[in-house]
Protein backbone atom coordinates (compact mmCIF):
# COMPACT_ATOMS: atom_id res chain seq x y z
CA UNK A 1 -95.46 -126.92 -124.52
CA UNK A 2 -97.72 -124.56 -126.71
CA UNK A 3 -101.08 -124.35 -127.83
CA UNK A 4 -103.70 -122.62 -130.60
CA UNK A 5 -107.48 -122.76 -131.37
CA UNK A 6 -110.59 -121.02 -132.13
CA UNK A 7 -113.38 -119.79 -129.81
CA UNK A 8 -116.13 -122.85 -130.16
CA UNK A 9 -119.44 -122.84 -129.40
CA UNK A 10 -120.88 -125.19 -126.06
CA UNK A 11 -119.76 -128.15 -127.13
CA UNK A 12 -116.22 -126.93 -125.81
CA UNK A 13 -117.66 -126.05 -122.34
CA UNK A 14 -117.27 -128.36 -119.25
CA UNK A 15 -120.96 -127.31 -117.55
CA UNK A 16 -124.20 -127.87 -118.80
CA UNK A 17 -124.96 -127.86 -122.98
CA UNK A 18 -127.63 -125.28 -121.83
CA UNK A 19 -125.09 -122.68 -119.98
CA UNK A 20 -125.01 -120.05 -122.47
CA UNK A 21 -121.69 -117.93 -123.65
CA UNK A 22 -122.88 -114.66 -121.91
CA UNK A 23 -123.19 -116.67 -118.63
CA UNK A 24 -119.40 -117.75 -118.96
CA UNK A 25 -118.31 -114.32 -120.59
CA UNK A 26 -119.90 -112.49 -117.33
CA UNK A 27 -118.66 -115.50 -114.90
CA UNK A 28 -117.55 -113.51 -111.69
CA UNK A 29 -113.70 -114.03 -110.84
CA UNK A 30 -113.87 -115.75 -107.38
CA UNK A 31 -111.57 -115.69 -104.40
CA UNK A 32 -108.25 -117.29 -104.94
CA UNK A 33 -105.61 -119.50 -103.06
CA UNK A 34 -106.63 -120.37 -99.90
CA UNK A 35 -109.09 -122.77 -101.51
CA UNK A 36 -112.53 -123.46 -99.88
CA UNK A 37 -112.07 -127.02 -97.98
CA UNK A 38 -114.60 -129.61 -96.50
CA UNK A 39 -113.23 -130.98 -93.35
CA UNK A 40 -113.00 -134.94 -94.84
CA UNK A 41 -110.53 -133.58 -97.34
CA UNK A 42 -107.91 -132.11 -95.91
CA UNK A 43 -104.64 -132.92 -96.54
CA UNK A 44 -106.16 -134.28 -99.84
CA UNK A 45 -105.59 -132.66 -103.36
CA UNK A 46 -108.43 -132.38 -104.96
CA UNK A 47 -108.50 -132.10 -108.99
CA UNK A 48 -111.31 -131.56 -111.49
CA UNK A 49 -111.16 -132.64 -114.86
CA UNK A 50 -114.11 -131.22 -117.32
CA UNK A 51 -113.67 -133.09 -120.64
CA UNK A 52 -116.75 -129.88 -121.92
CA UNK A 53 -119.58 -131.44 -123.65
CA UNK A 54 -118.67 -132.24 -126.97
CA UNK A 55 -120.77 -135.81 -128.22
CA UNK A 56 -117.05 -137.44 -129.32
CA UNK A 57 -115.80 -139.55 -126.40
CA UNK A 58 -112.53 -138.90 -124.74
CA UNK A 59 -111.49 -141.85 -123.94
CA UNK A 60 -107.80 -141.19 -124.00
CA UNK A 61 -107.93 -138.03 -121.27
CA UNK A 62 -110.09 -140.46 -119.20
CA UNK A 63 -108.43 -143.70 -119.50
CA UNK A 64 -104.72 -141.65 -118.63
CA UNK A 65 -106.58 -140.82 -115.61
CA UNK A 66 -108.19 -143.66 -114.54
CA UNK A 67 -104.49 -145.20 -114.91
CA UNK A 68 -102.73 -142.65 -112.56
CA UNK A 69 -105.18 -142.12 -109.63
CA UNK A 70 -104.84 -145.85 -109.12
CA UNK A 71 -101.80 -145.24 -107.86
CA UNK A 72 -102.68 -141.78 -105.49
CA UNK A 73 -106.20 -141.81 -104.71
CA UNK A 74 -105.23 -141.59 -101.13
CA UNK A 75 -103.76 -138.36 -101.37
CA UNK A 76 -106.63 -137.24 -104.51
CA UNK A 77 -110.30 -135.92 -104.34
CA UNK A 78 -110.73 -136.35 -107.69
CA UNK A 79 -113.95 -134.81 -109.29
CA UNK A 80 -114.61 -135.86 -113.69
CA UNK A 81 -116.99 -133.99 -115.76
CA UNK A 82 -117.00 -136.60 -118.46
CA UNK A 83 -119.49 -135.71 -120.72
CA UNK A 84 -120.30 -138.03 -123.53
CA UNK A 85 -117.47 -140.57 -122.58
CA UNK A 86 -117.29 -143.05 -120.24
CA UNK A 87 -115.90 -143.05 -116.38
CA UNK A 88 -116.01 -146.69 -115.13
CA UNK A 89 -114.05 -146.82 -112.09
CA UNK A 90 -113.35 -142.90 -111.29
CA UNK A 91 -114.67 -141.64 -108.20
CA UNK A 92 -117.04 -138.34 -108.10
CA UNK A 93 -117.58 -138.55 -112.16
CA UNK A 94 -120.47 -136.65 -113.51
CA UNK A 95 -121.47 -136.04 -117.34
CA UNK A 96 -122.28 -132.77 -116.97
CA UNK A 97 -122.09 -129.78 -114.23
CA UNK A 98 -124.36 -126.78 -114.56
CA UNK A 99 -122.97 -123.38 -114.39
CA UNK A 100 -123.07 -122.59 -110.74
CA UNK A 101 -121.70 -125.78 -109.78
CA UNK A 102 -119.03 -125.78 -112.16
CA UNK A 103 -117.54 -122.11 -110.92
CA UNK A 104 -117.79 -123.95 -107.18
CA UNK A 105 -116.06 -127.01 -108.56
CA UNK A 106 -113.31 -124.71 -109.58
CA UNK A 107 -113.47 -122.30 -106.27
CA UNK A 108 -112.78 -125.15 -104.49
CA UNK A 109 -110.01 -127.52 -107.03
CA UNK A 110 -106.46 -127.01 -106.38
CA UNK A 111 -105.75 -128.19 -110.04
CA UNK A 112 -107.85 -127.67 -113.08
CA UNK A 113 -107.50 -130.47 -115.94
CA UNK A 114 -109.57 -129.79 -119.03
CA UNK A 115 -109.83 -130.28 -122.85
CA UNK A 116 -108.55 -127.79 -125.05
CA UNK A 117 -111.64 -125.53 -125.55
CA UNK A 118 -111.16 -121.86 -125.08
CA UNK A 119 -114.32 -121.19 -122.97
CA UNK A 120 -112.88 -123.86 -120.09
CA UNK A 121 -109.38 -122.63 -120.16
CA UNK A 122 -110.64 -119.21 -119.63
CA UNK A 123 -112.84 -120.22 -116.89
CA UNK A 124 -109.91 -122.39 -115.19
CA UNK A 125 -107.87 -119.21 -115.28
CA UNK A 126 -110.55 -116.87 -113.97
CA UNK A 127 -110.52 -119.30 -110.74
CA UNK A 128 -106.76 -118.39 -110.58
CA UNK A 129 -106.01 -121.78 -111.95
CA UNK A 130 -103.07 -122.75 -114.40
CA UNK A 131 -104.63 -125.46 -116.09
CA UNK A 132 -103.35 -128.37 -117.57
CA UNK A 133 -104.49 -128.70 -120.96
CA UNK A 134 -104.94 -132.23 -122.93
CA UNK A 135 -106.46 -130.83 -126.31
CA UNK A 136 -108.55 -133.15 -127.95
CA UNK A 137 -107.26 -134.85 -131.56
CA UNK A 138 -109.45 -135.18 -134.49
CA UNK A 139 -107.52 -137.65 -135.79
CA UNK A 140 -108.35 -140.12 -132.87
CA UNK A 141 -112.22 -139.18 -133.34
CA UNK A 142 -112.24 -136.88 -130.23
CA UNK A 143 -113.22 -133.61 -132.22
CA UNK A 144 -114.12 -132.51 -135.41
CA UNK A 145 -111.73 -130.85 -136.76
CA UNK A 146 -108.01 -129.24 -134.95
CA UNK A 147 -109.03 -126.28 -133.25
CA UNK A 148 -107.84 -127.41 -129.95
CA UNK A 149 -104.70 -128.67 -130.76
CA UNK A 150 -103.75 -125.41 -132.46
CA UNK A 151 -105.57 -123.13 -129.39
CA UNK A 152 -103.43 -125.28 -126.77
CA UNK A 153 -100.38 -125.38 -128.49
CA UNK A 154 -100.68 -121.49 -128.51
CA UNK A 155 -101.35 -120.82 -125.15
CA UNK A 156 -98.65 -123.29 -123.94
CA UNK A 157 -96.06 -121.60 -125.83
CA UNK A 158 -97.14 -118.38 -124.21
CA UNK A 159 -97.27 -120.69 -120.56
CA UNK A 160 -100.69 -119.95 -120.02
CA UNK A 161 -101.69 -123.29 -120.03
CA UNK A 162 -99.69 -126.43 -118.86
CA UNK A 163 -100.01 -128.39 -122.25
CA UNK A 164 -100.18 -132.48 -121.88
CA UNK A 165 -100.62 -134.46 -125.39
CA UNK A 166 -99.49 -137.21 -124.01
CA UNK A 167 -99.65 -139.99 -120.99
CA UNK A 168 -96.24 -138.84 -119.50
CA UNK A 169 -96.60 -135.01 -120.26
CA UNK A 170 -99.95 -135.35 -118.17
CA UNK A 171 -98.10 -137.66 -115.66
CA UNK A 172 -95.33 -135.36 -114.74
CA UNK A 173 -97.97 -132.16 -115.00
CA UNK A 174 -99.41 -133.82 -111.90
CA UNK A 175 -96.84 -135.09 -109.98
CA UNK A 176 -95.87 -131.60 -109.68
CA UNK A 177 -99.13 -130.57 -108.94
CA UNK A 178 -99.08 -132.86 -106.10
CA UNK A 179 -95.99 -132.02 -105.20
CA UNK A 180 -96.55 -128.14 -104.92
CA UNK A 181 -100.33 -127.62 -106.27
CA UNK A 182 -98.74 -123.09 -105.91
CA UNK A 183 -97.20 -124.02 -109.54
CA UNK A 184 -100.19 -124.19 -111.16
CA UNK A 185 -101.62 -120.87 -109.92
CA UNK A 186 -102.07 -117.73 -111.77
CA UNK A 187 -102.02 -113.76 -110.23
CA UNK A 188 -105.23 -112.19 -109.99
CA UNK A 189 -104.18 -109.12 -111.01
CA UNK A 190 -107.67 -108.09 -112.61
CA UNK A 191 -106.45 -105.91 -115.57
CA UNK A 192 -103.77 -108.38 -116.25
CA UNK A 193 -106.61 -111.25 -116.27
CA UNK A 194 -108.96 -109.23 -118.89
CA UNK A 195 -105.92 -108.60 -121.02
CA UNK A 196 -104.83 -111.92 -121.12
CA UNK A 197 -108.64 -112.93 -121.87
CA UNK A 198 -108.61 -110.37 -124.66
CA UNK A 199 -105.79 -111.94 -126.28
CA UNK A 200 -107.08 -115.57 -125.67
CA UNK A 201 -110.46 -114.83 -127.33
CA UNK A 202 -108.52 -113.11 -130.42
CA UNK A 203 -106.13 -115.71 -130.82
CA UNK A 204 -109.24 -118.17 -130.84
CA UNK A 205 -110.78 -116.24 -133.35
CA UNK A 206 -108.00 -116.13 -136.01
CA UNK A 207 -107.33 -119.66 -135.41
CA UNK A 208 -111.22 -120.31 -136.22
CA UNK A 209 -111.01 -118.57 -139.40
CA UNK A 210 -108.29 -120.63 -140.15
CA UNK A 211 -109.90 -123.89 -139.73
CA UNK A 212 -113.16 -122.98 -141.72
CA UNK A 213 -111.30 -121.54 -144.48
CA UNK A 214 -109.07 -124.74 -144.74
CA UNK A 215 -112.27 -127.19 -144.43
CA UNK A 216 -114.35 -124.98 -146.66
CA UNK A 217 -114.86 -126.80 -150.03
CA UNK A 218 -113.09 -125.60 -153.07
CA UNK A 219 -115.16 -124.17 -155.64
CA UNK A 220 -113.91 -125.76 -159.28
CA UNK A 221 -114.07 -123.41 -162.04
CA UNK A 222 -115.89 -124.97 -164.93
CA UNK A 223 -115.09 -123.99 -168.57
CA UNK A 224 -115.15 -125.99 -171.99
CA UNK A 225 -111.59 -127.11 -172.50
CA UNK A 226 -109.93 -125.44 -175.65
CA UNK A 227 -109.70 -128.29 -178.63
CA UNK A 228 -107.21 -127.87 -181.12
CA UNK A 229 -109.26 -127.30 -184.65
CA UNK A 230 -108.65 -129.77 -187.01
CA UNK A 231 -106.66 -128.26 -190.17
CA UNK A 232 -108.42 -130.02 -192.48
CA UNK A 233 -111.85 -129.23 -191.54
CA UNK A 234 -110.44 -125.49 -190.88
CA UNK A 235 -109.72 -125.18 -194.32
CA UNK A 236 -113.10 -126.14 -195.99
């Protein structure tokens, strides 16, 4: 697993387009593990996905999803932020959750699946979450350009995220959620948290200078090509 990418504006959020970056910069860590619970779902995992708010669909996170809970949604709550894609036949899916209710979405989740974006993951970790990470590809049409893929594959090499690029990574990440939801926890040692979130931010950075200086056009020098002088002429 591994991951990389640089720190992108709202589109890479899972709340509200209108949630602004000093909101989620000064986002309060909350309590961790025990999680809060309603009554009705106990004994029930409950998941959140946030696909962030990007206008290219995710179809492929969602569709991987919509394919597994068929088999589990007995033992799942499961709660999709699914932005600009669509969420036929998932249960508790939302295109958008504002800032407050995406910090109690993740107060109360005892697994955190999300798109690559920087601002999420951070978030998702803040909550004490591990999460697992399915970055978008730009290839497929789900982003712009590769700055997820490169941010995730960073951070899962470190194992601060639980990367998933594809259907059976993602599979296996939750079956052992299920199985023991404690494995995709993090400490909440506070000055361990703001170092890591240091790192995270600088790692997104250089990754984001990377991807504008390879997209940037090339400028072509322009010059009058040298022509050989004829002899003949030369010599009149």
């Amino acid at each position: 697993m591994g991951g990389t990418a640089p720190a992108v504006p709202g589109g890479d959020r899972g709340g509200d387009p209108a949630v602004t970056e000093r909101q989620h910069a000064t986002a309060p860590a909350t309590d961790r593990l025990p999680r809060q619970r309603d009554a009705a779902d106990l004994g029930r995992t409950q998941i959140l996905v946030a696909v962030g708010t990007d206008k290219h669909p995710f179809d492929r996170l969602v569709g991987w999803l919509r394919d597994w809970h068929g088999g589990v949604a007995d033992a799942v709550r499961l709660t999709v932020q699914h932005g600009h894609t669509a969420a036929p036949g998932l249960p508790d899916a939302v295109p958008f959750l504002g800032h407050d209710a995406l910090q109690a979405a993740m107060a109360t989740a005892d697994l955190v699946v999300c798109h690559g974006g920087p601002a999420t993951i951070l978030e998702a970790r803040r909550h004490g979450h591990l999460p697992i990470v399915v970055p978008r590809d730009p290839t497929r049409g789900e982003h712009v350009d590769d700055h997820q893929l490169l941010f995730a594959r960073r951070l899962g090499a470190a194992g601060m995220v639980a990367l998933c690029e594809t259907r059976e990574a993602l599979t296996d990440a939750l079956t052992a959620g299920l199985a023991d939801p404690a494995r995709f926890t993090v400490t909440a040692d506070p000055d361990s948290a703001r170092a890591q979130e240091a790192a995270v931010r600088r790692v997104g950075q250089i990754v984001e200078e990377l991807v504008a200086a390879s997209n940037a056009p090339r400028r072509r020098t322009w010059w009058r090509p040298w022509v050989r002088p004829d002899r003949a002429g030369a010599d009149r």
